[in-house]
N, C-alpha and C. Protein backbone atom coordinates (compact mmCIF):
# COMPACT_ATOMS: atom_id res chain seq x y z
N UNK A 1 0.82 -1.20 0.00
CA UNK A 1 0.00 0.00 0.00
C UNK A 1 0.87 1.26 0.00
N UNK A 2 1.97 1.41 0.75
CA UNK A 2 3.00 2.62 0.64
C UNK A 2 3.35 2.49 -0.55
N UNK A 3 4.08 1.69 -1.19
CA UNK A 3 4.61 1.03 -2.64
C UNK A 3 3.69 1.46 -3.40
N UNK A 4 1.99 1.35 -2.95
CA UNK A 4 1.58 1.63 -4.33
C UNK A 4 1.73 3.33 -4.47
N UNK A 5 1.37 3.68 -3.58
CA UNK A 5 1.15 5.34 -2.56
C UNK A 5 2.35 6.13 -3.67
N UNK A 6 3.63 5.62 -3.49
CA UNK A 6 4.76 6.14 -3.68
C UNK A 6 4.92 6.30 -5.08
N UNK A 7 4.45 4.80 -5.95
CA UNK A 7 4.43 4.98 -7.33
C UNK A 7 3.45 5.49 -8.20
N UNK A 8 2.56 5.71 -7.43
CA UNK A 8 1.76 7.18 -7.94
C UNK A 8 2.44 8.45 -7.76
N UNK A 9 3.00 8.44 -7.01
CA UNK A 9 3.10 9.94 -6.79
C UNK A 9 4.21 10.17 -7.27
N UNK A 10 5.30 9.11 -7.51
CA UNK A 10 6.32 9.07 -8.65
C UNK A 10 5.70 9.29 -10.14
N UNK A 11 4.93 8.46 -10.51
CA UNK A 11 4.01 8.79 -12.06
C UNK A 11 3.68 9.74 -11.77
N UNK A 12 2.51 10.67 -11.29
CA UNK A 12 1.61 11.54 -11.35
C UNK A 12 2.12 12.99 -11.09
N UNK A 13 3.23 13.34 -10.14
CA UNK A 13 3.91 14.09 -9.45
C UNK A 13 5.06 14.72 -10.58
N UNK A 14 4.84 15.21 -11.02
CA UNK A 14 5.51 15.89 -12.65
C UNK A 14 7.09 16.36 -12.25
N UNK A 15 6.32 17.62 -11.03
CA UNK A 15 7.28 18.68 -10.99
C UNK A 15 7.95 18.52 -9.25
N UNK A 16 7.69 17.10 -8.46
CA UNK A 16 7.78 16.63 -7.56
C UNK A 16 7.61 17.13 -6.11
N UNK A 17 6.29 18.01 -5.96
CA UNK A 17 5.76 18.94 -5.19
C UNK A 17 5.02 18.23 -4.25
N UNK A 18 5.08 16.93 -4.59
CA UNK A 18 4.35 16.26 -3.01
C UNK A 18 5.06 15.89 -2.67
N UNK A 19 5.06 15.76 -1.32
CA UNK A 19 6.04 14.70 -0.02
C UNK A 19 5.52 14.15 0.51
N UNK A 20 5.57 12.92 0.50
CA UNK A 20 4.67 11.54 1.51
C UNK A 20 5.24 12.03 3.32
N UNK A 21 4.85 12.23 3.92
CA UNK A 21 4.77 11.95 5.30
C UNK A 21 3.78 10.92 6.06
N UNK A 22 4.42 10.34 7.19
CA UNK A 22 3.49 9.76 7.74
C UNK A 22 3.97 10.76 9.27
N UNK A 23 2.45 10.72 9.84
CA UNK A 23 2.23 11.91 11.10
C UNK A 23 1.65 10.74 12.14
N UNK A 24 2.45 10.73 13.25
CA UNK A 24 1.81 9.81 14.26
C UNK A 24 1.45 10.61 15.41
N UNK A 25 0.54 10.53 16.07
CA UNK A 25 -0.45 11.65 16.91
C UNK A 25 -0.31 10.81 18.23
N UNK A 26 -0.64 11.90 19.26
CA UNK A 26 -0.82 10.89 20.25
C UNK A 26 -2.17 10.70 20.43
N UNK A 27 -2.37 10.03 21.77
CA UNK A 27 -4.40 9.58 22.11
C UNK A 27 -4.98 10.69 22.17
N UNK A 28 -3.98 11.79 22.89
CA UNK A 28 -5.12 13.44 23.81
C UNK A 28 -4.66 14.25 22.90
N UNK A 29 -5.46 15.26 22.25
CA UNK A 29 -5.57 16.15 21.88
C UNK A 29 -5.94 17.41 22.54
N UNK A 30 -5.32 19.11 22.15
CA UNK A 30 -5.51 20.02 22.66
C UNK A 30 -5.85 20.82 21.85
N UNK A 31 -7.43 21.19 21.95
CA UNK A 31 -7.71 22.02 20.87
C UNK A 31 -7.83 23.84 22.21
N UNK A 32 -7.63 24.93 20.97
CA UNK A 32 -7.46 26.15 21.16
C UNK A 32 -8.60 26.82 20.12
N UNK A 33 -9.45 27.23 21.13
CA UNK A 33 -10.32 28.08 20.55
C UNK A 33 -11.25 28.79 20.50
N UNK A 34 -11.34 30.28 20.63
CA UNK A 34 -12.48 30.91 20.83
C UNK A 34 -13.65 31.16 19.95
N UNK A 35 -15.05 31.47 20.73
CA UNK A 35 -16.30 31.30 20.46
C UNK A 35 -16.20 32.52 18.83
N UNK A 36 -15.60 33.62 19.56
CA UNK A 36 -15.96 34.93 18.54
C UNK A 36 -14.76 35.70 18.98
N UNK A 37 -14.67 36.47 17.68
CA UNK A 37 -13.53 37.90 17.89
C UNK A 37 -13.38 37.82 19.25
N UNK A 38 -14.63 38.44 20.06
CA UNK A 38 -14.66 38.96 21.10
C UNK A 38 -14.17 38.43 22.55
N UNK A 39 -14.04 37.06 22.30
CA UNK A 39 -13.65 36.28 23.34
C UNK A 39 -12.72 35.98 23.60
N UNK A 40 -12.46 35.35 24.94
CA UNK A 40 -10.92 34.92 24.82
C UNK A 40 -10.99 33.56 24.51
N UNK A 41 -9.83 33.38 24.38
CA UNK A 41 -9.05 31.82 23.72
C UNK A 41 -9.38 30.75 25.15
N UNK A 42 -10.07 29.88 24.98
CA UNK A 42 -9.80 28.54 25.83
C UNK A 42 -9.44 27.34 25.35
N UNK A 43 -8.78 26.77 25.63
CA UNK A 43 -8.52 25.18 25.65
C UNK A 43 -8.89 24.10 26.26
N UNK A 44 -9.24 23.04 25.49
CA UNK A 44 -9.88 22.19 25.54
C UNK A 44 -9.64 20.80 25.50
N UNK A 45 -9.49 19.61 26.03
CA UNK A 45 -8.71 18.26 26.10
C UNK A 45 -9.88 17.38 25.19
N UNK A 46 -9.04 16.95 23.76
CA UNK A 46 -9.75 16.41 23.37
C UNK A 46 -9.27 14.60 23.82
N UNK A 47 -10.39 13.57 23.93
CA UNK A 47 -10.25 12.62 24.16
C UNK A 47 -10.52 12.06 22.68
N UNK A 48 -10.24 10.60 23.05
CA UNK A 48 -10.44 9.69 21.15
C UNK A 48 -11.55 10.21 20.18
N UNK A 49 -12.45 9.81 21.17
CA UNK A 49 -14.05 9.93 21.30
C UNK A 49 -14.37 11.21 20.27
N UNK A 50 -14.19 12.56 21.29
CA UNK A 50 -13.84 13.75 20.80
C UNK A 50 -13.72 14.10 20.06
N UNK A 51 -12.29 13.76 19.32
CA UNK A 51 -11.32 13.55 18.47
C UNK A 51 -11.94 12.96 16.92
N UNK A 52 -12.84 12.05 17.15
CA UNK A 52 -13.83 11.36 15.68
C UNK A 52 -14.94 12.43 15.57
N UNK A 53 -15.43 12.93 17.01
CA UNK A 53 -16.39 13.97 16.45
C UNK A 53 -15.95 14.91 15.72
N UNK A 54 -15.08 15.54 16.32
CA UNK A 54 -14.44 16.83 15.66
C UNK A 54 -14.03 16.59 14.21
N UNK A 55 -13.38 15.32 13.52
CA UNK A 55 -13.20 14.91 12.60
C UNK A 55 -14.44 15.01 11.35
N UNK A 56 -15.54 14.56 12.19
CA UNK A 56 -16.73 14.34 11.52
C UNK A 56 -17.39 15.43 10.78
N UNK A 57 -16.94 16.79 12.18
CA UNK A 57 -17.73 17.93 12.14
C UNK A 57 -16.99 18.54 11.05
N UNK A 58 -15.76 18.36 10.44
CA UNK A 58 -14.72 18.61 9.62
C UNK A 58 -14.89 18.09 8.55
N UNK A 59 -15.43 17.27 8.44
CA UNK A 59 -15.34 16.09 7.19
C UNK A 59 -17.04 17.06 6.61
N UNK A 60 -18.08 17.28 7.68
CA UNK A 60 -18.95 17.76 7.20
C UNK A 60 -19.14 18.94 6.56
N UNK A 61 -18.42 19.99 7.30
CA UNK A 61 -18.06 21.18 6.75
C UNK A 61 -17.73 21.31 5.34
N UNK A 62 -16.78 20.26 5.33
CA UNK A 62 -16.61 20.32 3.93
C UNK A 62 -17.27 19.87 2.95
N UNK A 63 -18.27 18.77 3.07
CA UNK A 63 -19.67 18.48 2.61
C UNK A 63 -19.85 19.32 2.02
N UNK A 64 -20.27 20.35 3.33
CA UNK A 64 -21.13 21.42 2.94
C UNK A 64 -20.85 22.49 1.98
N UNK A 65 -19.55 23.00 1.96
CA UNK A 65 -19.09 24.20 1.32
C UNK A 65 -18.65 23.16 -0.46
N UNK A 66 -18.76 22.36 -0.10
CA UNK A 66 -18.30 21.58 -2.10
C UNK A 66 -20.24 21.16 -2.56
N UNK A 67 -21.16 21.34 -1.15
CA UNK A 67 -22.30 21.01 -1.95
C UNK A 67 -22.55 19.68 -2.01
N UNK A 68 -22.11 18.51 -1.59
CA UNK A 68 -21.84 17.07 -1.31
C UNK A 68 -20.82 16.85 -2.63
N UNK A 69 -19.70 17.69 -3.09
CA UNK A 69 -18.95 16.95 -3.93
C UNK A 69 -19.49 17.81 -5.32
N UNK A 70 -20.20 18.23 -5.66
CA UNK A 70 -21.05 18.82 -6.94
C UNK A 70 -20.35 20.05 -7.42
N UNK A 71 -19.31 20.59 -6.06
CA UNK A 71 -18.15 21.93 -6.55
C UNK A 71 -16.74 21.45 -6.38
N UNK A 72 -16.19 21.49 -7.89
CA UNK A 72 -14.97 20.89 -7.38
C UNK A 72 -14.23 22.56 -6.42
N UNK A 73 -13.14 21.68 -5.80
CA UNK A 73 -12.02 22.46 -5.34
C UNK A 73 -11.00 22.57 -5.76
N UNK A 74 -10.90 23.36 -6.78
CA UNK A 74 -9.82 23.41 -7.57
C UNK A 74 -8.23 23.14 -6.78
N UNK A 75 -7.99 24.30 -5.41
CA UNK A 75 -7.08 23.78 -4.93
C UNK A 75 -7.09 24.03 -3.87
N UNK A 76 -6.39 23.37 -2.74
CA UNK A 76 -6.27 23.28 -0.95
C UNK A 76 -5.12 22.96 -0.61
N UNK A 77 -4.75 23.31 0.72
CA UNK A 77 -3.69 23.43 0.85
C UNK A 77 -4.38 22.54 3.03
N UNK A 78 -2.90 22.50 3.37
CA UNK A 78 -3.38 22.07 4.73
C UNK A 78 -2.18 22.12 5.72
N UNK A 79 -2.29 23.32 6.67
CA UNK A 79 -1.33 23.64 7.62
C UNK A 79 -1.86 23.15 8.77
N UNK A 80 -0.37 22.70 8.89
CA UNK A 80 -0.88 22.48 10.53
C UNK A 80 0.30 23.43 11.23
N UNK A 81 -0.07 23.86 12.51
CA UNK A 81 1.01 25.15 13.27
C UNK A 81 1.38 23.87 14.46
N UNK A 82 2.46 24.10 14.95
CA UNK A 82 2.38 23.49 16.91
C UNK A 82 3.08 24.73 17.03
């Protein structure tokens, strides 16, 4: 499955602008985040559990803004900060 992963992205990858990473996480998560402008910042311990919701609520979002898939996204990008 990496093997196949890799020789795609060897074929497909022209100008060689992707990099395979693998990201290993731990169990607890710490999310940072306020309600509105106006508020302050709290933090929050996410557990596994948590962690699939929040995923979900993410996965839906994006549902929503492509329309279930019916708008492509031409392009995205995905930062992560620590």
């Amino acid at each position: 499955s990496r093997k196949k992963l890799d020789a795609k992205f060897e074929a497909l990858d022209t100008d060689s602008a992707l990099r395979p990473t693998v990201i290993k996480t731990g169990d607890v998560w710490a999310k940072r985040m306020q309600q509105n402008l106006l508020t302050k910042m709290h933090e929050v311990t996410l557990t596994p559990d948590m962690q699939k919701k929040e995923r979900n609520k993410a996965f839906d979002l994006l549902d929503a803004l492509s329309r279930s898939g019916s708008l492509p996204i031409a392009c995205a990008e995905l930062h992560v900060f620590v």
